[in-house]
Each structure stands twice: as C-alpha cells, then as structure tokens.
Protein backbone atom coordinates (compact mmCIF):
# COMPACT_ATOMS: atom_id res chain seq x y z
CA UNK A 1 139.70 -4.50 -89.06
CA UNK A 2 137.40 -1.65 -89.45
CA UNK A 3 136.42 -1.64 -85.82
CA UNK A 4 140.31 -1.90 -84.06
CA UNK A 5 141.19 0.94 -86.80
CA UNK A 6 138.74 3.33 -86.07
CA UNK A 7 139.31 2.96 -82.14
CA UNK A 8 143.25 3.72 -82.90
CA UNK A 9 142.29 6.77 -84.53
CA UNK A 10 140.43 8.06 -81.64
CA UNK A 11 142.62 7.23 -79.26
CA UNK A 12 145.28 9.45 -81.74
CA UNK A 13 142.80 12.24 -82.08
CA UNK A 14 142.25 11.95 -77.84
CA UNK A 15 145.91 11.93 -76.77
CA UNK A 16 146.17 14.99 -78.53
CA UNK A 17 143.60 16.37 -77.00
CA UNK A 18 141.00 16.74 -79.59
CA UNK A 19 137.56 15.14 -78.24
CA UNK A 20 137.29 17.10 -74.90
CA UNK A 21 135.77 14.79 -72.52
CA UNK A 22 135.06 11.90 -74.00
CA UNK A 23 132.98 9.47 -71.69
CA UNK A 24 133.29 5.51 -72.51
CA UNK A 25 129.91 5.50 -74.46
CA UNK A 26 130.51 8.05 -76.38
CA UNK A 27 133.99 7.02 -77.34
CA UNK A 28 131.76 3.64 -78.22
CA UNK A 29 129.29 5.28 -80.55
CA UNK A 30 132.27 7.33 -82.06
CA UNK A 31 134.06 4.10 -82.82
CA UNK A 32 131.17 2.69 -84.55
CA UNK A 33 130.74 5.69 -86.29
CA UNK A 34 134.12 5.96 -87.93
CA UNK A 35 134.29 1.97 -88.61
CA UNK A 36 131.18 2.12 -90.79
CA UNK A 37 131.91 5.15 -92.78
CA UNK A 38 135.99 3.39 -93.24
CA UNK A 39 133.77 0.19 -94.45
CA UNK A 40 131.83 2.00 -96.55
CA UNK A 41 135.05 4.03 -97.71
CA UNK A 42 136.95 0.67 -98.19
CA UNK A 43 133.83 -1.40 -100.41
CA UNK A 44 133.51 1.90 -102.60
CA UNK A 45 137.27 1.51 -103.08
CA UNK A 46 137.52 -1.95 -103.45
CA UNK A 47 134.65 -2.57 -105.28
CA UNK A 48 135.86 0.61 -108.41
CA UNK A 49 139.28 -1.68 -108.03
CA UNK A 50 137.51 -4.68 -108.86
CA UNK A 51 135.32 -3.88 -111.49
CA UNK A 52 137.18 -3.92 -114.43
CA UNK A 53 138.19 -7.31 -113.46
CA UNK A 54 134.56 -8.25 -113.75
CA UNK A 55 135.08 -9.44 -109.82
CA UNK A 56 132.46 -7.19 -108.52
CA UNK A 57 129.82 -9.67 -107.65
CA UNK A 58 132.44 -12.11 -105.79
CA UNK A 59 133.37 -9.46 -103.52
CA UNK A 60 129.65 -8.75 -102.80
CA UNK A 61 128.90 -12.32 -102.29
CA UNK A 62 132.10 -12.77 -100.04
CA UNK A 63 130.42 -9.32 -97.93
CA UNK A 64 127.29 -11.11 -97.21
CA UNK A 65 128.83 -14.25 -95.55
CA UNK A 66 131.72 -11.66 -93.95
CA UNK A 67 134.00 -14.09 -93.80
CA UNK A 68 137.65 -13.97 -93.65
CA UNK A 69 138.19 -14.77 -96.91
CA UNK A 70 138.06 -11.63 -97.87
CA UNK A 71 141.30 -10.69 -97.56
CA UNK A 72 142.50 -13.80 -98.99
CA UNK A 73 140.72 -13.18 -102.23
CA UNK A 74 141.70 -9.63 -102.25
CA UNK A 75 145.16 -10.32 -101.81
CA UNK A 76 144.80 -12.63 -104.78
CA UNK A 77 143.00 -10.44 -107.11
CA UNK A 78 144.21 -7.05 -106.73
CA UNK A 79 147.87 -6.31 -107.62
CA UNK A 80 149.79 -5.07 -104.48
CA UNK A 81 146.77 -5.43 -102.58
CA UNK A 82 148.41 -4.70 -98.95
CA UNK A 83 149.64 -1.51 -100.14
CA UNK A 84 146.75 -0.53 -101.74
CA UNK A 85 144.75 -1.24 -98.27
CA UNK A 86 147.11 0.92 -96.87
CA UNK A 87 145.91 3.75 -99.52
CA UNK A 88 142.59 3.89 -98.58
CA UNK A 89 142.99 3.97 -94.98
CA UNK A 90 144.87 6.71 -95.72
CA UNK A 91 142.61 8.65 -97.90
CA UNK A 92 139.61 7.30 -95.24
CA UNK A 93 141.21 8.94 -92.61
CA UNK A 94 141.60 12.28 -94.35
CA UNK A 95 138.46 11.93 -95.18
CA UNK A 96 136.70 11.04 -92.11
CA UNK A 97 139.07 12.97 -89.49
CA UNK A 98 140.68 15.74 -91.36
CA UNK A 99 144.24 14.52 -90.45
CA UNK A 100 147.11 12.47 -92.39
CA UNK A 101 148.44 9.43 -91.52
C-alpha cells in the first residue's frame, strides 16, 4: 500500500512538472523515501487510534509478521476505519509533499 501510494504521488508531483529530471533510480529511491515516512506517518496514526482501546500491542505484533491481516483487524477495530485511512493519507501527503489531495 505504502509503496504503490507513494509512486502515485510522484508520478502527480512529475506530470506537473515538479522533479526536473528525474532518472529511473532516483524516482526509485524517492519512492522508497516517501513510502517509509507514509508508514511511519500511518503506525503513529494508527497506533494513537488504537490506544485507548488497549489494542496497541496487537497492532505491533500484527507489524512484525506484516501480514495482510492488518487491514482486516483494522477494519474491525477502528470505527470507520476506510475513511479514516483515507485521513491520514491525506494529512501524510501534506505533510510529506506540501500539496492536498
């Protein structure tokens, strides 16, 4: 997820122009770049969601064996859960590019 999102935000920021000339490899590196930092976004998010739940430590356990499941269990435990994805990849994206969604 964090991977295919990142690259469609480059692509977006390259159409219009705003990475210059942008060679394959770096376009790589600048993927990888922007899907760890919306990860890291995403788990800070998730994880501030989750604690009052007291469902911290299942999420963390779920992130070591990165396994779809994740989703599942997200969907299950947090209330409106697709739209709040939605949320933070906004507010990532703002964050990490400077630009709306």
């Amino acid at each position: 997820m964090f991977q295919e999102t990142a690259g469609q935000w480059i692509d977006e920021l390259a159409q219009e122009g705003k990475l210059g000339n942008l060679d394959e490899e770096g376009r790589r590196t600048m993927i990888r770049d922007y899907a760890t930092r919306i990860e890291e976004f995403f788990v800070a998010e998730v994880t501030r969601q989750l604690e009052p739940m007291g469902k911290v430590a299942d999420f963390e356990r779920m992130l070591i064996w990165d396994t779809q499941d994740n989703h599942k269990f997200l969907n299950q435990t947090i209330p409106g859960y697709p739209s709040f994805k939605m949320e933070i990849l906004a507010r990532a994206r703002k964050a990490i590019t400077g630009r709306e969604a």
